[in-house]
Protein backbone atom coordinates (compact mmCIF):
# COMPACT_ATOMS: atom_id res chain seq x y z
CA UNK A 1 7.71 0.95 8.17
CA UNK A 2 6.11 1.08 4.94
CA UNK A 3 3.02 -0.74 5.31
CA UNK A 4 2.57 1.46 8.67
CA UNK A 5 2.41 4.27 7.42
CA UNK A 6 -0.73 6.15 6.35
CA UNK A 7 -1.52 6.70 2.74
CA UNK A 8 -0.21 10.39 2.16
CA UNK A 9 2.99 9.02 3.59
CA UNK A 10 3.21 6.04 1.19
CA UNK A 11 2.27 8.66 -1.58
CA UNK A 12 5.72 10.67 -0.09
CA UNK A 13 7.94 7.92 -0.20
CA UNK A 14 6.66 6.37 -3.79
CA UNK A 15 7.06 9.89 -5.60
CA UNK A 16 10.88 10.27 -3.67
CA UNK A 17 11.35 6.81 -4.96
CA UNK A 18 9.99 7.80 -8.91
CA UNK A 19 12.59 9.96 -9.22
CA UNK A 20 15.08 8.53 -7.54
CA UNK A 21 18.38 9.06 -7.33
CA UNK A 22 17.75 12.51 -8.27
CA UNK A 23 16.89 15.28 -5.58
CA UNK A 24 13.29 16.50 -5.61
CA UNK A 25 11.76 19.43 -3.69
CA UNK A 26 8.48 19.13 -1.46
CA UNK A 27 6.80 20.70 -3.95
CA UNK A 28 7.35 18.06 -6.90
CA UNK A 29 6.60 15.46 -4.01
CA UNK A 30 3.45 17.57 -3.23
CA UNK A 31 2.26 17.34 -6.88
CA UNK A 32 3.13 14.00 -7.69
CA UNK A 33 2.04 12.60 -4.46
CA UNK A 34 -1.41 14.85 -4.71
CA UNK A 35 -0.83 16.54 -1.83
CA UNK A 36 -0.35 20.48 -0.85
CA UNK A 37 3.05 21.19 0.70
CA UNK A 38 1.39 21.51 3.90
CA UNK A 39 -0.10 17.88 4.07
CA UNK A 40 3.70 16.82 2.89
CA UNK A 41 5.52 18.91 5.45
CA UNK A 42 2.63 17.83 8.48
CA UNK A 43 3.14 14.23 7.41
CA UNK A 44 7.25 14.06 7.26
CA UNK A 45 6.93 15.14 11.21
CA UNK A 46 5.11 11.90 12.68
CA UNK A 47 6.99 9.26 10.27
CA UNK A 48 10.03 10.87 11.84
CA UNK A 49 9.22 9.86 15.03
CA UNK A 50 8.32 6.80 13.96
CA UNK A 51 10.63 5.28 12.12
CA UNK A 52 13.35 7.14 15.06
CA UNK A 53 11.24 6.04 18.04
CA UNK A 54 9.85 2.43 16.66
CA UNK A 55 12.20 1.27 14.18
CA UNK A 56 15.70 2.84 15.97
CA UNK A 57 16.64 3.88 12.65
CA UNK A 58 19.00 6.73 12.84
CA UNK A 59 17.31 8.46 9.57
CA UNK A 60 15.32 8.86 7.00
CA UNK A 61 15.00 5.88 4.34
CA UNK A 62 15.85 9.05 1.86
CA UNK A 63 18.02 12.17 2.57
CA UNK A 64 16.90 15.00 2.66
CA UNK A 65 18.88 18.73 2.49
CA UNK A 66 18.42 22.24 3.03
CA UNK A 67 19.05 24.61 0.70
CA UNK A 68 18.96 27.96 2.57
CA UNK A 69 19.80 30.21 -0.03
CA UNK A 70 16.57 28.71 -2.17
CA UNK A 71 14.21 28.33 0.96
CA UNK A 72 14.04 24.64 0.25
CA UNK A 73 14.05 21.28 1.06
CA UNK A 74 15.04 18.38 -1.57
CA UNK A 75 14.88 15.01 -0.80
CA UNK A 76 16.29 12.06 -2.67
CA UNK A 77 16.87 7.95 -2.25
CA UNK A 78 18.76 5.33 -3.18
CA UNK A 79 18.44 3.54 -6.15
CA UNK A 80 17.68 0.62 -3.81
CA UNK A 81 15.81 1.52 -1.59
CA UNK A 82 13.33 3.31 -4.68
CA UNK A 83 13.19 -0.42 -5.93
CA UNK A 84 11.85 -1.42 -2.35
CA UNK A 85 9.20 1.63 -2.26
CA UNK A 86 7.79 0.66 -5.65
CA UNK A 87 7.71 -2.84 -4.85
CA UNK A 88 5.85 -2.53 -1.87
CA UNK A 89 3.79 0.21 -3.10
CA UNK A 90 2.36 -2.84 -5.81
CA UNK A 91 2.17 -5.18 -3.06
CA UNK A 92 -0.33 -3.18 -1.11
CA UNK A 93 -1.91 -1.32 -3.57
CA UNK A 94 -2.31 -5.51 -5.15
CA UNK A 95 -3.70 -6.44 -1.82
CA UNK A 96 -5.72 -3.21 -0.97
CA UNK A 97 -7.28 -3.19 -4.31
CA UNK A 98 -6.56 0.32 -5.15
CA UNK A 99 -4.54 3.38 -4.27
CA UNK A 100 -1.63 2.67 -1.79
């Protein structure tokens, strides 16, 4: 799933991972990742579908939760799977040569 997925969406799921297990909004994951909000929001839609449609997973590798009363999202992850993230992030980025 990871090595699938396009660059920006690495960049989502390595700055989730940074700060896991606490809850960070699409903004921080926007800044971090160097992406707007948009490019975060317009990328979370296709890995949906992917990781639903070609991995059968049921969710998210991180949760993610609504806050209405703040018009936000915040997103968090496991301890373990933050240890995967980072791990593959070096992998790649060790194989790639650069920026994952």
């Amino acid at each position: 799933m990871f090595i699938e997925s396009s660059s920006a969406m690495r960049r989502i799921l390595l700055a989730i991972a940074e700060k896991s297990p606490r809850w960070v909004t699409t903004n921080d994951i926007g800044t971090v990742a160097g992406l707007s909000v948009r490019q975060v929001v317009a990328s979370l839609g296709p890995f949906e579908k992917r990781v639903r449609g070609r991995y059968a997973m049921s969710s998210w590798p991180f949760e993610a939760r609504q806050f209405v009363d703040a018009g936000i999202f915040k997103y968090s992850m496991s301890p373990e799977t933050a240890e995967q993230i980072v791990t593959l992030t070096a992998q790649v980025r060790q194989r790639e040569g650069g920026d994952a």
